[in-house]
PDB file of N, CA and C in Angstrom:
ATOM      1  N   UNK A   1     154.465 -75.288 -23.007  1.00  0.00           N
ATOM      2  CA  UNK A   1     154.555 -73.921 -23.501  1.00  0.00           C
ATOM      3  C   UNK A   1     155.990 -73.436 -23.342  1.00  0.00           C
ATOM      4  N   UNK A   2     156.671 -72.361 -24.441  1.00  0.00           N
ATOM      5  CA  UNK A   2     157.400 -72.076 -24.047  1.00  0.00           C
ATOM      6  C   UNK A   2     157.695 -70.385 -24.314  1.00  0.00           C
ATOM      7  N   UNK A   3     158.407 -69.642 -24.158  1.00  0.00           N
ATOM      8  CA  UNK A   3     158.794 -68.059 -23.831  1.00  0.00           C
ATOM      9  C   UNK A   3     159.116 -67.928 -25.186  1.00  0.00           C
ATOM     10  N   UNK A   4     159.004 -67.354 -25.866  1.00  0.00           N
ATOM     11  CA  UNK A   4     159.521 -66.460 -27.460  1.00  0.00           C
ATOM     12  C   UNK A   4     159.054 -64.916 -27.095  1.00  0.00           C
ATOM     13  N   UNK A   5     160.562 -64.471 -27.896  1.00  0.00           N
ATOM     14  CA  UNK A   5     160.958 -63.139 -27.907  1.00  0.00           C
ATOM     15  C   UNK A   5     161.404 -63.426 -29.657  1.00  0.00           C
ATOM     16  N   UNK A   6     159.985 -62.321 -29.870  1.00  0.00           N
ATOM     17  CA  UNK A   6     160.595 -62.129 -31.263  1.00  0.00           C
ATOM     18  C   UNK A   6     161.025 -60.538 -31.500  1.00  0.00           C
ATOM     19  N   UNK A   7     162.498 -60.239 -31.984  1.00  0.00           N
ATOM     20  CA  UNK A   7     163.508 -59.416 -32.157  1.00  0.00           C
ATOM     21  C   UNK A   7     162.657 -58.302 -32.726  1.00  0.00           C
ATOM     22  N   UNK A   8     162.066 -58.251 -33.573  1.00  0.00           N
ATOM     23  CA  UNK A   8     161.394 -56.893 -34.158  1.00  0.00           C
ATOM     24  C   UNK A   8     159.923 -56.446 -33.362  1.00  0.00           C
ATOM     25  N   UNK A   9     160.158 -57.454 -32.666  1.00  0.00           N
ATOM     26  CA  UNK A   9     158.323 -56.935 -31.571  1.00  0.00           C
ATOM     27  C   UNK A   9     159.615 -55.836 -30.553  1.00  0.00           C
ATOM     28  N   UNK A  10     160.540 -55.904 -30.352  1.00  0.00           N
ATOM     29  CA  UNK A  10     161.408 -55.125 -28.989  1.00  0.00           C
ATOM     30  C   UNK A  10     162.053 -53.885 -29.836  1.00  0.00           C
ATOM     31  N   UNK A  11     161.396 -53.896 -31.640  1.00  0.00           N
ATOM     32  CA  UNK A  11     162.162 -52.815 -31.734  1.00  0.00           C
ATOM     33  C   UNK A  11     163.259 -52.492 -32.992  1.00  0.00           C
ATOM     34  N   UNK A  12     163.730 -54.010 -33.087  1.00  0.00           N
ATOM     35  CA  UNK A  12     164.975 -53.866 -33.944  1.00  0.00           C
ATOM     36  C   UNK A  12     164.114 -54.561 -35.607  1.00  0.00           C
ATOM     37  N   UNK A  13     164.990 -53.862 -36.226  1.00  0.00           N
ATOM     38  CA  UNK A  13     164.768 -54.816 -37.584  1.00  0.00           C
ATOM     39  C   UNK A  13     165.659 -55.793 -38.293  1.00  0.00           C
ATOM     40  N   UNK A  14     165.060 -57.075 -37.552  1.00  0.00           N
ATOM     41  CA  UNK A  14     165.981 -57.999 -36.733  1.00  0.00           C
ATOM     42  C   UNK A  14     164.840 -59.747 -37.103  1.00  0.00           C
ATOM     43  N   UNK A  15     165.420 -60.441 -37.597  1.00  0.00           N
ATOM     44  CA  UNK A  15     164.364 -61.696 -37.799  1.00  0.00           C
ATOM     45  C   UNK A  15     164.299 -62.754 -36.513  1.00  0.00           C
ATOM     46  N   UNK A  16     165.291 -62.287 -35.773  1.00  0.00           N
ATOM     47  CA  UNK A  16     165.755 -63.209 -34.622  1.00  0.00           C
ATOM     48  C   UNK A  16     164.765 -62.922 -33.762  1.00  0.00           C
ATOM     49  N   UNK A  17     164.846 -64.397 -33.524  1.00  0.00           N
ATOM     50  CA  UNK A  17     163.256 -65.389 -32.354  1.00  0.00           C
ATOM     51  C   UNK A  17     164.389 -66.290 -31.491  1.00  0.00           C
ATOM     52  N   UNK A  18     163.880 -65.705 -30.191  1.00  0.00           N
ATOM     53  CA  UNK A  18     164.435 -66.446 -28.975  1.00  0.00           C
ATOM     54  C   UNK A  18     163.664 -67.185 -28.399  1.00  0.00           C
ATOM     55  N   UNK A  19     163.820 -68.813 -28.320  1.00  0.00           N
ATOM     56  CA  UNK A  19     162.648 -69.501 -27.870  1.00  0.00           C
ATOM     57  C   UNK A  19     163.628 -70.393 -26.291  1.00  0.00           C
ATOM     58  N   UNK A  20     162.859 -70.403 -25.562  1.00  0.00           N
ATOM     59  CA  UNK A  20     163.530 -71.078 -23.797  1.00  0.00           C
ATOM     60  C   UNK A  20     162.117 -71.332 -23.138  1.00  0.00           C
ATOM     61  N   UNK A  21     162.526 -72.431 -22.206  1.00  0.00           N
ATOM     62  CA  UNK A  21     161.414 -73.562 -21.418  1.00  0.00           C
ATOM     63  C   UNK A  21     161.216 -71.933 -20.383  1.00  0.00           C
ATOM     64  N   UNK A  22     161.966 -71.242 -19.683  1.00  0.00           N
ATOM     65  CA  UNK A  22     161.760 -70.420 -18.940  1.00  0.00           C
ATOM     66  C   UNK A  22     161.586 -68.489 -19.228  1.00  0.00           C
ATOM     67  N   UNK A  23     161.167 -67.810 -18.486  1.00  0.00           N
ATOM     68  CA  UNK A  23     161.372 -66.442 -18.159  1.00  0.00           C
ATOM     69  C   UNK A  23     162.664 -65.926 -18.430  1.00  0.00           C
ATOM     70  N   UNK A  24     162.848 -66.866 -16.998  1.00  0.00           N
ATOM     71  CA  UNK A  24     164.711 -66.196 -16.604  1.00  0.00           C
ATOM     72  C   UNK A  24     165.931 -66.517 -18.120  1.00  0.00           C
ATOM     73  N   UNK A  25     165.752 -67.484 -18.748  1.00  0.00           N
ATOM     74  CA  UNK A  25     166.115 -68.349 -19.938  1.00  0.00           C
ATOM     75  C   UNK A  25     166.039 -67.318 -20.814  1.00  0.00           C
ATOM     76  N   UNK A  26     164.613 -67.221 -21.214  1.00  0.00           N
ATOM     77  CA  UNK A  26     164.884 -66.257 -22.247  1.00  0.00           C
ATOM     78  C   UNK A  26     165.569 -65.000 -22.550  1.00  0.00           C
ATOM     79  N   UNK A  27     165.305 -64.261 -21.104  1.00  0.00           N
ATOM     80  CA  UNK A  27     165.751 -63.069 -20.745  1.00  0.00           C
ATOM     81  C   UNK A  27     167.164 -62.779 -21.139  1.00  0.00           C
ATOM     82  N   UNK A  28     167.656 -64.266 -20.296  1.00  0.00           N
ATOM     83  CA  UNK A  28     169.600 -63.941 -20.269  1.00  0.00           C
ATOM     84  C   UNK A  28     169.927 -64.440 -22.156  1.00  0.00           C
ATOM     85  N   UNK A  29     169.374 -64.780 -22.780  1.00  0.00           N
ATOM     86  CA  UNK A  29     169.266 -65.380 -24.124  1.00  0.00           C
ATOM     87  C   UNK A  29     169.240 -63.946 -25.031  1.00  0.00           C
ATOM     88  N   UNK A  30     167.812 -63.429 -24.702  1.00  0.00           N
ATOM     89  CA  UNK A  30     167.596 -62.389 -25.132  1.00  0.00           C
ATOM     90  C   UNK A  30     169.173 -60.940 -25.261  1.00  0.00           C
ATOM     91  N   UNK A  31     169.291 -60.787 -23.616  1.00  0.00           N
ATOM     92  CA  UNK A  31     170.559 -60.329 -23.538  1.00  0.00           C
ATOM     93  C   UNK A  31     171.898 -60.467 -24.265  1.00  0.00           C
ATOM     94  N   UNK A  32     172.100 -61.838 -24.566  1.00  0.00           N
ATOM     95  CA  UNK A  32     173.374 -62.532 -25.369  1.00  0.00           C
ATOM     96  C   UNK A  32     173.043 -61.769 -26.611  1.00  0.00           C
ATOM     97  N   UNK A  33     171.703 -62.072 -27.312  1.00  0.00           N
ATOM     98  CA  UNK A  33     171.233 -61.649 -28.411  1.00  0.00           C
ATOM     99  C   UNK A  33     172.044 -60.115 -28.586  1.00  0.00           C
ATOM    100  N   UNK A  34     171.206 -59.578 -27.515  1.00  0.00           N
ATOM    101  CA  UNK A  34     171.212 -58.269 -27.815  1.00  0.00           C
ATOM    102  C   UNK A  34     172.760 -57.115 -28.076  1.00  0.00           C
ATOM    103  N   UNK A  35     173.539 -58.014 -27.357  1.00  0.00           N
ATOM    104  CA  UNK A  35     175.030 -58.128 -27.264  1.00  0.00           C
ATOM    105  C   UNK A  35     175.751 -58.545 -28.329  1.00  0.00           C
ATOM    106  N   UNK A  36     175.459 -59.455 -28.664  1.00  0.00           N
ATOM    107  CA  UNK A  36     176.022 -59.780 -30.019  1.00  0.00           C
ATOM    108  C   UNK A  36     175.817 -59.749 -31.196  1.00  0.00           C
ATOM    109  N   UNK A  37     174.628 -59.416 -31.337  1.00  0.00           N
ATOM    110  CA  UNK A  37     173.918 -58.914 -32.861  1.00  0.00           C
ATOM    111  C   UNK A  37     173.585 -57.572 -32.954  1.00  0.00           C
ATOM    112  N   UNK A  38     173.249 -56.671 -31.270  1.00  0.00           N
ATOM    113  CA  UNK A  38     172.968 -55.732 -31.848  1.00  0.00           C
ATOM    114  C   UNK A  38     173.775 -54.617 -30.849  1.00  0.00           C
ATOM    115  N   UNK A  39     174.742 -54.701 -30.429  1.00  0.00           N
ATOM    116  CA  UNK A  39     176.169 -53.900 -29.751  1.00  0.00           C
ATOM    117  C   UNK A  39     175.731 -53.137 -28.445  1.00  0.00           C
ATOM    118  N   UNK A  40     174.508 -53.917 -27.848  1.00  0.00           N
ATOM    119  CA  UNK A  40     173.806 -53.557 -26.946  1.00  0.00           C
ATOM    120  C   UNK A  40     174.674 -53.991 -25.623  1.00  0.00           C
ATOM    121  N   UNK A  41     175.478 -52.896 -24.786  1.00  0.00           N
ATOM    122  CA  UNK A  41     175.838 -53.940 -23.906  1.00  0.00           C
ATOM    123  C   UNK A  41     175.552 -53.455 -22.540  1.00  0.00           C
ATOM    124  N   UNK A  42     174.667 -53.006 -22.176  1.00  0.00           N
ATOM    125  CA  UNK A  42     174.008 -53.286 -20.996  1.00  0.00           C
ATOM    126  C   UNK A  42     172.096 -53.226 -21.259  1.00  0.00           C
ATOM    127  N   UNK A  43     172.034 -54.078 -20.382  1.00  0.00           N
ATOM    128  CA  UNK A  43     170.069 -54.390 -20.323  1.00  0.00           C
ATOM    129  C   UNK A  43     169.622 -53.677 -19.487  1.00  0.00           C
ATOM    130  N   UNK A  44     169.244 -52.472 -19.789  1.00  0.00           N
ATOM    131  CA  UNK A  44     168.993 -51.923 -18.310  1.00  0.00           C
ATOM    132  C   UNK A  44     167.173 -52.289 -18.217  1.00  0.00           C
ATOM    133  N   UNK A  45     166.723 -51.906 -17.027  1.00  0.00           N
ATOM    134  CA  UNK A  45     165.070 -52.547 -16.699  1.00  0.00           C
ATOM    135  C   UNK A  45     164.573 -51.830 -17.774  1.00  0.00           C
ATOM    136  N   UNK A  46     164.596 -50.934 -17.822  1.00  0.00           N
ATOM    137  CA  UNK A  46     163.661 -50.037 -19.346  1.00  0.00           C
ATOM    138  C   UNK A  46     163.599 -51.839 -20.543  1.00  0.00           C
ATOM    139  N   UNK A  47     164.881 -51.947 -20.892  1.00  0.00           N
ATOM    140  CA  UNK A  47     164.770 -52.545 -21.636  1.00  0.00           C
ATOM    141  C   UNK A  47     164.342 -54.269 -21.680  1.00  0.00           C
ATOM    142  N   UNK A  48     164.499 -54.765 -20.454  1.00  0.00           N
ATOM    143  CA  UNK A  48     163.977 -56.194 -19.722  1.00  0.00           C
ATOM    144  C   UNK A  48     162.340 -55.747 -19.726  1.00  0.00           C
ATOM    145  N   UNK A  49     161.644 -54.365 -19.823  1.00  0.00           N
ATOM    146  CA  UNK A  49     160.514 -54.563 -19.105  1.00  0.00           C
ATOM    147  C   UNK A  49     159.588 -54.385 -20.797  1.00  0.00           C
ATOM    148  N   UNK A  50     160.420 -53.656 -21.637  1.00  0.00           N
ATOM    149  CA  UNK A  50     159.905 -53.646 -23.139  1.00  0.00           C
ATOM    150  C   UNK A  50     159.838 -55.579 -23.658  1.00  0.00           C
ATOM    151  N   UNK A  51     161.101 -56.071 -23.255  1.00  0.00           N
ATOM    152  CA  UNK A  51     161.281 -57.208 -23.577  1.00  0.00           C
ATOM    153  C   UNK A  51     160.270 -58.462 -23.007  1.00  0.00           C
ATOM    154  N   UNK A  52     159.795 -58.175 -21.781  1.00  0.00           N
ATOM    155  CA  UNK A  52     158.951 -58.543 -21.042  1.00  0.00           C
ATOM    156  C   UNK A  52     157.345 -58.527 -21.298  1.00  0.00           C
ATOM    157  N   UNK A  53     157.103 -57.467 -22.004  1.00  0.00           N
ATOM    158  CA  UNK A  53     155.918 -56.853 -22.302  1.00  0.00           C
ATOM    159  C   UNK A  53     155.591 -57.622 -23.826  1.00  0.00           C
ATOM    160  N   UNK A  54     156.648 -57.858 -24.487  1.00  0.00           N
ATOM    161  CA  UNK A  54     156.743 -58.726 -26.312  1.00  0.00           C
ATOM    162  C   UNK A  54     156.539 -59.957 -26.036  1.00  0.00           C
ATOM    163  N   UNK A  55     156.930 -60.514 -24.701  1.00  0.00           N
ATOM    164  CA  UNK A  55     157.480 -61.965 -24.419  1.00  0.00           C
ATOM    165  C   UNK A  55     155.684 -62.474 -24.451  1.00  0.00           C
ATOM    166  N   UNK A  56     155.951 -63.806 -25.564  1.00  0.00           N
ATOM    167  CA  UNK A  56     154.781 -65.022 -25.704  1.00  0.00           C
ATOM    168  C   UNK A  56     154.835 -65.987 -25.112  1.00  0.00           C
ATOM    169  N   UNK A  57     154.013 -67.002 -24.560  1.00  0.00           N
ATOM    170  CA  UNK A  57     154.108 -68.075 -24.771  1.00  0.00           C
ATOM    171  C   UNK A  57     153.416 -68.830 -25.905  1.00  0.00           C
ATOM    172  N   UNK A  58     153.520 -70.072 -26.334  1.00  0.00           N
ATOM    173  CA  UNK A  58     153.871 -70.499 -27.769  1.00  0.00           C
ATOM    174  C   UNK A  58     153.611 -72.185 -27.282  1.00  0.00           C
ATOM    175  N   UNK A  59     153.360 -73.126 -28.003  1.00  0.00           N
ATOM    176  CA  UNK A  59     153.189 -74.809 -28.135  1.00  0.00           C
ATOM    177  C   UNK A  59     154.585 -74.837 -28.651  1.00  0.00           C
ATOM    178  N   UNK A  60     155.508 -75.674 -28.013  1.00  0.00           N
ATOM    179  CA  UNK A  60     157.149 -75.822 -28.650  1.00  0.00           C
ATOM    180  C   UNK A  60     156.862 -76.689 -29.855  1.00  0.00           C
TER     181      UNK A  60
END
């Protein structure tokens, strides 16, 4: 199994899917994402816990 964060479940209208073997993986992934596509530059818990709440697991 693995962690997917898909971008428009957190919000944005956004096609981007973050897929990682881990939690912690996706999270800091997610973050990069969010930084570089969408000028987000701090994660504060509000937003780890929305991100958290979208987060699947999935058959890789």
């Amino acid at each position: 199994m693995e962690k997917v964060i898909y971008c428009r479940d957190v919000g944005y209208d956004c096609e981007g899917v973050i897929r990682a073997k881990t939690e912690a993986e996706a999270l800091n992934l997610a973050a990069e994402h969010a930084n570089t596509v969408h000028g987000l530059k701090e994660v504060t818990p509000d937003v780890v816990k929305k991100i958290k709440s979208v987060m699947r697991e999935e058959t890789a």
